[in-house]
Every structure is written in C-alpha cells, then in structure tokens.
C-alpha atoms as a PDB file:
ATOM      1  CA  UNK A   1     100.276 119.051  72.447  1.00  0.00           C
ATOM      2  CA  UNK A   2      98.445 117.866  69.266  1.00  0.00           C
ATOM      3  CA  UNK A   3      96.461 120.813  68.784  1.00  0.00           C
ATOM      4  CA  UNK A   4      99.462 122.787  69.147  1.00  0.00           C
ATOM      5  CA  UNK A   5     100.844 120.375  66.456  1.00  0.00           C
ATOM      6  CA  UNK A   6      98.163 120.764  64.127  1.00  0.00           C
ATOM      7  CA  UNK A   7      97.860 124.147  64.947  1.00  0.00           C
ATOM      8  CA  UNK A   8     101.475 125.029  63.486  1.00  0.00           C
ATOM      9  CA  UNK A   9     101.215 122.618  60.400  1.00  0.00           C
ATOM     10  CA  UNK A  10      98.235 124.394  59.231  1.00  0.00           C
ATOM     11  CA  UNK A  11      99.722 127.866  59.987  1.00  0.00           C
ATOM     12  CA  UNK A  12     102.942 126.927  57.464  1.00  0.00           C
ATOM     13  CA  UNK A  13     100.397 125.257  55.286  1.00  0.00           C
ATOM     14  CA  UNK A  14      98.294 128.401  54.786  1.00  0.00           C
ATOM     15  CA  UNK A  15     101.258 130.538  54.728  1.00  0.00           C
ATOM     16  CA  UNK A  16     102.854 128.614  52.047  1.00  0.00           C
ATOM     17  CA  UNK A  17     100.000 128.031  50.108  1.00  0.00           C
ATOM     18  CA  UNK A  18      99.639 132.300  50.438  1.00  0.00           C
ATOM     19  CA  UNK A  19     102.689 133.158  49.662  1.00  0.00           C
ATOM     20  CA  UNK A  20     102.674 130.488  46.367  1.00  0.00           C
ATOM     21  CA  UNK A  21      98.850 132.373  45.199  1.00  0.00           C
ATOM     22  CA  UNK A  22     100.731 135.687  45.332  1.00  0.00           C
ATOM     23  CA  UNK A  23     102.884 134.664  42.697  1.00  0.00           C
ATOM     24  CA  UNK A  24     105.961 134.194  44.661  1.00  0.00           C
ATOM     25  CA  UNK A  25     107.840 132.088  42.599  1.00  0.00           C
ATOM     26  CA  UNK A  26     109.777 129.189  44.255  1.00  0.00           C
ATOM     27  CA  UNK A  27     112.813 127.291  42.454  1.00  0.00           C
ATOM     28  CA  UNK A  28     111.732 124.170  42.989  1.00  0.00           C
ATOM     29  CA  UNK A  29     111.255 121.666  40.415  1.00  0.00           C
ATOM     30  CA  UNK A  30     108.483 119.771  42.434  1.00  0.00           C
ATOM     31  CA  UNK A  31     106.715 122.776  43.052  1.00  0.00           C
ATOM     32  CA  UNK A  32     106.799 124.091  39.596  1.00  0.00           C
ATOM     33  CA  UNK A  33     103.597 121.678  38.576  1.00  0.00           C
ATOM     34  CA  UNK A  34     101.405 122.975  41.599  1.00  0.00           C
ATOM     35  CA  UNK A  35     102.722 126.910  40.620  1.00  0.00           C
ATOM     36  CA  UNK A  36     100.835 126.570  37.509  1.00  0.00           C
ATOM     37  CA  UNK A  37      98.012 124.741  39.253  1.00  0.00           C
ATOM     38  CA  UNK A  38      97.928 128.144  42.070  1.00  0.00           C
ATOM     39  CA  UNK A  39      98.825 130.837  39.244  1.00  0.00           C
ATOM     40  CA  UNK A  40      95.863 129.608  37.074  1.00  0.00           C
ATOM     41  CA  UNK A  41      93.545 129.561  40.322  1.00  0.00           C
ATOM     42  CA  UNK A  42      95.331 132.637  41.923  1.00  0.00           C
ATOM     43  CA  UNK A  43      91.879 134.048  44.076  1.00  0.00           C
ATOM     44  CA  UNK A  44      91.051 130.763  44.783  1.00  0.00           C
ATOM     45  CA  UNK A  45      94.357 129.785  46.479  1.00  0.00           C
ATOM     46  CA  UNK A  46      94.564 132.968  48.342  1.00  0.00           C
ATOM     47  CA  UNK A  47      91.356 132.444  49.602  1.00  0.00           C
ATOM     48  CA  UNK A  48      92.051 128.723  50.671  1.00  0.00           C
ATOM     49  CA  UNK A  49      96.102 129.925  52.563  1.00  0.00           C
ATOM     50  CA  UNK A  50      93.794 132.745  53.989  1.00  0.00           C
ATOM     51  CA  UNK A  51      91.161 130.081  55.203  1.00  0.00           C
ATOM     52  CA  UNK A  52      94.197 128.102  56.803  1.00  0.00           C
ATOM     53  CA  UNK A  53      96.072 130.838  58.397  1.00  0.00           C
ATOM     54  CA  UNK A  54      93.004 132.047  60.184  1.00  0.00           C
ATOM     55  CA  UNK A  55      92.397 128.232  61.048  1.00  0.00           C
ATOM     56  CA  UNK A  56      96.260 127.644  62.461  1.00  0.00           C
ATOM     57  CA  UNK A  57      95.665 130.812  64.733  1.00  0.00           C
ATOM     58  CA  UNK A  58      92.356 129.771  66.039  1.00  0.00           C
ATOM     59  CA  UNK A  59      94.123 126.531  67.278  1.00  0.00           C
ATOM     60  CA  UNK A  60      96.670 128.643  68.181  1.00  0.00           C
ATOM     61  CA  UNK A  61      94.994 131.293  70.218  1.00  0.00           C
ATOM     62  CA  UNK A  62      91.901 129.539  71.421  1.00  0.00           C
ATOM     63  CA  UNK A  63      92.083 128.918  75.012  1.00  0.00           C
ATOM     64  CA  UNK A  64      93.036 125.209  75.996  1.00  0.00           C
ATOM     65  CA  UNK A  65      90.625 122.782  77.637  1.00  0.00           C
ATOM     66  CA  UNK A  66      91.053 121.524  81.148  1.00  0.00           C
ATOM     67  CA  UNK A  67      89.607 117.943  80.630  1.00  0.00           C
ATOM     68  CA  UNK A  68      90.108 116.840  84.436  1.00  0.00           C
ATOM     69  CA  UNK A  69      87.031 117.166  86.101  1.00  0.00           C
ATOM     70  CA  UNK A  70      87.640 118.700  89.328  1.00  0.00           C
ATOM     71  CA  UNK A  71      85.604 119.773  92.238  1.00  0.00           C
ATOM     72  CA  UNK A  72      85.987 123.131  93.818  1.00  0.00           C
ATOM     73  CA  UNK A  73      86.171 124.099  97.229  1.00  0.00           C
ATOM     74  CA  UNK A  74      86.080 127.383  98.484  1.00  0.00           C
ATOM     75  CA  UNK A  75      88.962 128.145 101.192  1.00  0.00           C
ATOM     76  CA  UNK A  76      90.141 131.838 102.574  1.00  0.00           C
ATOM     77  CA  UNK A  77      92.458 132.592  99.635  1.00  0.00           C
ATOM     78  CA  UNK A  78      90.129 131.533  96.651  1.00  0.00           C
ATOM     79  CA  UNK A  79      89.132 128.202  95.737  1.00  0.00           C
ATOM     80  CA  UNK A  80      90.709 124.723  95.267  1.00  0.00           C
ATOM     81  CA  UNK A  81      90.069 122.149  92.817  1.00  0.00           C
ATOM     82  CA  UNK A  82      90.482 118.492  93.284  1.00  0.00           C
ATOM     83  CA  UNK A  83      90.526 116.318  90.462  1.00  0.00           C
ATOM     84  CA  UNK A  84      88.383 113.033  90.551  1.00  0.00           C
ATOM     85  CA  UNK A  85      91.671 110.780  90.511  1.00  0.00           C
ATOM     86  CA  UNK A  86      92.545 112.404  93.766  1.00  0.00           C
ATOM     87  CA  UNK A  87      88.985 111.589  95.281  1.00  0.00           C
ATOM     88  CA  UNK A  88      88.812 108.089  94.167  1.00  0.00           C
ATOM     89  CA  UNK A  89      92.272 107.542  95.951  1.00  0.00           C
ATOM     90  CA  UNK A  90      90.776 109.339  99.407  1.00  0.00           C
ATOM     91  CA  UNK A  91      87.754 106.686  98.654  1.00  0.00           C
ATOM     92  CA  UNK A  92      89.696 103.919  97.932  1.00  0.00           C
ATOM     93  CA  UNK A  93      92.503 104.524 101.184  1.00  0.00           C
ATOM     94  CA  UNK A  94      89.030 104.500 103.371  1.00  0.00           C
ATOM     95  CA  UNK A  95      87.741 101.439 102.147  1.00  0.00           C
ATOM     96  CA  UNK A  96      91.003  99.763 102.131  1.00  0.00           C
ATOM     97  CA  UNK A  97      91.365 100.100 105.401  1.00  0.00           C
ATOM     98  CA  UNK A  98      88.346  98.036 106.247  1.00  0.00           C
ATOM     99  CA  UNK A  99      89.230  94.618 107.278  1.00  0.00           C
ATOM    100  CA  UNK A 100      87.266  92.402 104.756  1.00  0.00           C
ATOM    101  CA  UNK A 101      87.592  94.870 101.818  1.00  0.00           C
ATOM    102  CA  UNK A 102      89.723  93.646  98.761  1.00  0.00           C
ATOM    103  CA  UNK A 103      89.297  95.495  96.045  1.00  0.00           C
ATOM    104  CA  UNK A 104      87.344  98.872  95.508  1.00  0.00           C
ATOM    105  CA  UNK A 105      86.522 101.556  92.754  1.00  0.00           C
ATOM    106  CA  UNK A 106      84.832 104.535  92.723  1.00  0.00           C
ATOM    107  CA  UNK A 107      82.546 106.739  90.774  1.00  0.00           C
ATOM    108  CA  UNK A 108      81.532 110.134  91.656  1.00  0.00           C
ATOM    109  CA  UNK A 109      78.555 112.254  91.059  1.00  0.00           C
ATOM    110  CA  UNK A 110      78.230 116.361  91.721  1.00  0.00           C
ATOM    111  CA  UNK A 111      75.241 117.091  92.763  1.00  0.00           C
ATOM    112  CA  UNK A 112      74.222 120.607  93.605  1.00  0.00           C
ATOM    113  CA  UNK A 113      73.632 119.478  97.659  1.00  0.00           C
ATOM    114  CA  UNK A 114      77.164 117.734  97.504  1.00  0.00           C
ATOM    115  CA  UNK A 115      78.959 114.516  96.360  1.00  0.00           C
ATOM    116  CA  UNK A 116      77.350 111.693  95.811  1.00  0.00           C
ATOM    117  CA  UNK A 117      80.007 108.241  95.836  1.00  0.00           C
ATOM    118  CA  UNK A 118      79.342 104.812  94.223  1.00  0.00           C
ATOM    119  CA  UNK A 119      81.783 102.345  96.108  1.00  0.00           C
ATOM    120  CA  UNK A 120      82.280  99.182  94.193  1.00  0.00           C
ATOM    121  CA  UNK A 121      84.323  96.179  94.925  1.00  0.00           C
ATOM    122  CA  UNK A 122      85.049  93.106  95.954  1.00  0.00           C
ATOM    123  CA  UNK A 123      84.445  91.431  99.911  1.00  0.00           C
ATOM    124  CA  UNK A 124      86.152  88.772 101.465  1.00  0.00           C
ATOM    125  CA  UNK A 125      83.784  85.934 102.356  1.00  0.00           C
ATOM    126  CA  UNK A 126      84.367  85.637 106.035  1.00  0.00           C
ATOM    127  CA  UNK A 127      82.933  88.930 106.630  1.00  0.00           C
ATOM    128  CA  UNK A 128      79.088  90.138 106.811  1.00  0.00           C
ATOM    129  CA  UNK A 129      78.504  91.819 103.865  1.00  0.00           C
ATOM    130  CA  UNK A 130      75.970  94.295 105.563  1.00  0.00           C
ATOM    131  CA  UNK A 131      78.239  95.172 108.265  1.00  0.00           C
ATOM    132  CA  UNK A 132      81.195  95.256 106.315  1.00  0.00           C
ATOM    133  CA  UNK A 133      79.116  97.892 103.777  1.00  0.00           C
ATOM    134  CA  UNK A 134      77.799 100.229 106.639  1.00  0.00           C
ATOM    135  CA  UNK A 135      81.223 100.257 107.656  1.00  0.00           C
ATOM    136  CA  UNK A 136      82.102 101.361 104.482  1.00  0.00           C
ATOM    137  CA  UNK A 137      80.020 103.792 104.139  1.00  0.00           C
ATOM    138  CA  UNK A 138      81.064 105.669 107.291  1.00  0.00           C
ATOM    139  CA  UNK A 139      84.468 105.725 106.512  1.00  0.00           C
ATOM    140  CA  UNK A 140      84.224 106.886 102.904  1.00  0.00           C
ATOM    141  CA  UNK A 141      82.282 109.561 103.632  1.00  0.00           C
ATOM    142  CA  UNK A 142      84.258 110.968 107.158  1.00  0.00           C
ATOM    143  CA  UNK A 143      87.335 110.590 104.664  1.00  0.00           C
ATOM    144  CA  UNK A 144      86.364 112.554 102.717  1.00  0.00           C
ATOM    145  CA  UNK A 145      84.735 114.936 104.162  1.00  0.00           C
ATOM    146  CA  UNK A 146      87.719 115.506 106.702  1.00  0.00           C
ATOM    147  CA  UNK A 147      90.355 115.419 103.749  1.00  0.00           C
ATOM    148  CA  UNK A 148      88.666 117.976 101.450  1.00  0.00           C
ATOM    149  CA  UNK A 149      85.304 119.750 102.616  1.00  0.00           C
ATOM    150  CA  UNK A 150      83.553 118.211 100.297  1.00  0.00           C
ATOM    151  CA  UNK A 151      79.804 117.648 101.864  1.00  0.00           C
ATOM    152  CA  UNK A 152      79.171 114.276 100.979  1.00  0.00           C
ATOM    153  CA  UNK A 153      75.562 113.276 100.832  1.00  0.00           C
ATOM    154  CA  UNK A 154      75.343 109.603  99.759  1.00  0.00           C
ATOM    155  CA  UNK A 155      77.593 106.635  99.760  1.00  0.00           C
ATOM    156  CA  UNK A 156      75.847 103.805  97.960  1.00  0.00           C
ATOM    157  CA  UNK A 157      77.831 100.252  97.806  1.00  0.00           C
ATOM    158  CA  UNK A 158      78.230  97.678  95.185  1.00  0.00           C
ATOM    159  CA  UNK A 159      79.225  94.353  95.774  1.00  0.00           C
ATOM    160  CA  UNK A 160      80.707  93.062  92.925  1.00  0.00           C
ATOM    161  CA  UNK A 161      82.474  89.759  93.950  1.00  0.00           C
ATOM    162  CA  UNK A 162      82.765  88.269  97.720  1.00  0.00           C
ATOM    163  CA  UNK A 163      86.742  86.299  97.490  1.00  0.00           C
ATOM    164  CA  UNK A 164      86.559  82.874  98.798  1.00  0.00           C
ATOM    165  CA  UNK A 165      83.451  81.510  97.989  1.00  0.00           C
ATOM    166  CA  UNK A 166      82.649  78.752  96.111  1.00  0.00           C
ATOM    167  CA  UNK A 167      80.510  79.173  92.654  1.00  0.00           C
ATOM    168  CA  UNK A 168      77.829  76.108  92.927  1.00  0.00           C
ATOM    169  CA  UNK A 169      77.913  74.186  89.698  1.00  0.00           C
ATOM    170  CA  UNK A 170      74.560  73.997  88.120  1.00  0.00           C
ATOM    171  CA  UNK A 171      73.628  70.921  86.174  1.00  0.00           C
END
C-alpha cells in the first residue's frame, strides 16, 4: 500500500511539475515565486516532471512482491503454496501435543532434498529430555509430512529451557 502511495504522489508531482515547465500558468500567489524559478529553468524542469512521471509509473506498473516465503507443492490441478507461518503452526500443534513440551518455535530450511525443521523450546523437568526429543522429532516430521507433502528430511531439537528446575547459585 505504500508503494502504491508513493507511487501516486510522485505521479502528481511530476505531472505538476510538467505541466508548470510548459509554461502553464497557475493563479496562485504561492506558486507565482517557483513559476519564475521553472520558467527561467524551463528544459530543466521538464526534464525533472518527465524523470518523475516515468518514476510514479514504474511504481505503478512494476509487478508487486510476494514477501511470504512459501513452499510449493505440486498436486493434480497445479501447485500449492504454504506459507512458513502455516508450517510453524503444523510444527508447533505436533510438539504441543507431547506431554512434557511447553513452549516451542520453529525455523525452517528448503533444501533441494526437502525441509529441513529446527524445533526449539522449552521442556518440563519431569520428563527425559532425550525421550521427550525423539518423540518430538517423530511427530513433527509425520505432521507434517501427512498435512502437506512436504518430504521432510531432518528434525533437529533445541532445548532452550527445561520448566521446574532449580538454577544452582554459584558463589
């Protein structure tokens, strides 16, 4: 919406600014100062509303950027994209659902043999950190696989925090 923004105040802007280095004279007392200005300099201001108009329809007319980075699947019709927000909520419903698991994010790599998922969070202390992460593993990675086609071909698991334990104090 910005660009489009900018896009339409430099279009009037190079318009007006044309339109003044023509000689098109306006009946404005606070214009009549910059007139003389643009009459005196009358290639040069043409020059600079042409500059601007082109400018305002490049932003325009240029195609917009999809900034979501989204991972395509093939399917019968054509293809279908899923955005990273939608896989890190697959990821994080998986680990969720693991009894010990409190708190999880994801980060996502695309790797030309698949998807490749850093799980980090924070455990509960009651549970076995190495069973608990297997665990994790597995899930993440049928999720996701199940929910999207996505070949998934590493989970990897960071322990940030384990809940519930005590920090010793160090003297």
């Amino acid at each position: 919406m910005a660009v489009i923004s900018l896009g339409l105040i430099i279009l009037i802007l190079g318009l007006g600014i044309l339109i003044l280095g023509t000689g098109w004279n306006v009946p404005h007392d606070w214009v009549a100062q910059m007139l003389e200005l643009i009459r005196a300099h009358s290639w040069e201001t043409m020059a600079v509303g042409a500059l601007c108009l082109l400018l305002g329809l490049l932003f325009l007319v240029r195609p917009r950027e999809n900034r979501d980075v989204a991972f395509v699947v093939p399917s019968r019709l054509g293809e279908v994209r899923i955005t990273q927000d939608a896989l890190r909520g697959i990821v994080a419903r998986a680990a969720l659902g693991i009894e010990g698991v409190r708190q999880v994010d994801a980060t996502l790599w695309q790797r030309p043999e698949g998807l490749e998922i850093t799980v980090s969070g924070e455990l509960l202390a009651e549970v076995v950190l190495t069973e608990i992460s297997e665990a994790l593993q597995t899930a993440v990675k049928r999720d996701v696989e199940n929910y999207t086609g996505i070949r998934v071909t590493e989970v990897k698991v960071l322990v940030r925090s384990v809940e519930g334990l005590r920090q010793a104090r160090i003297r």
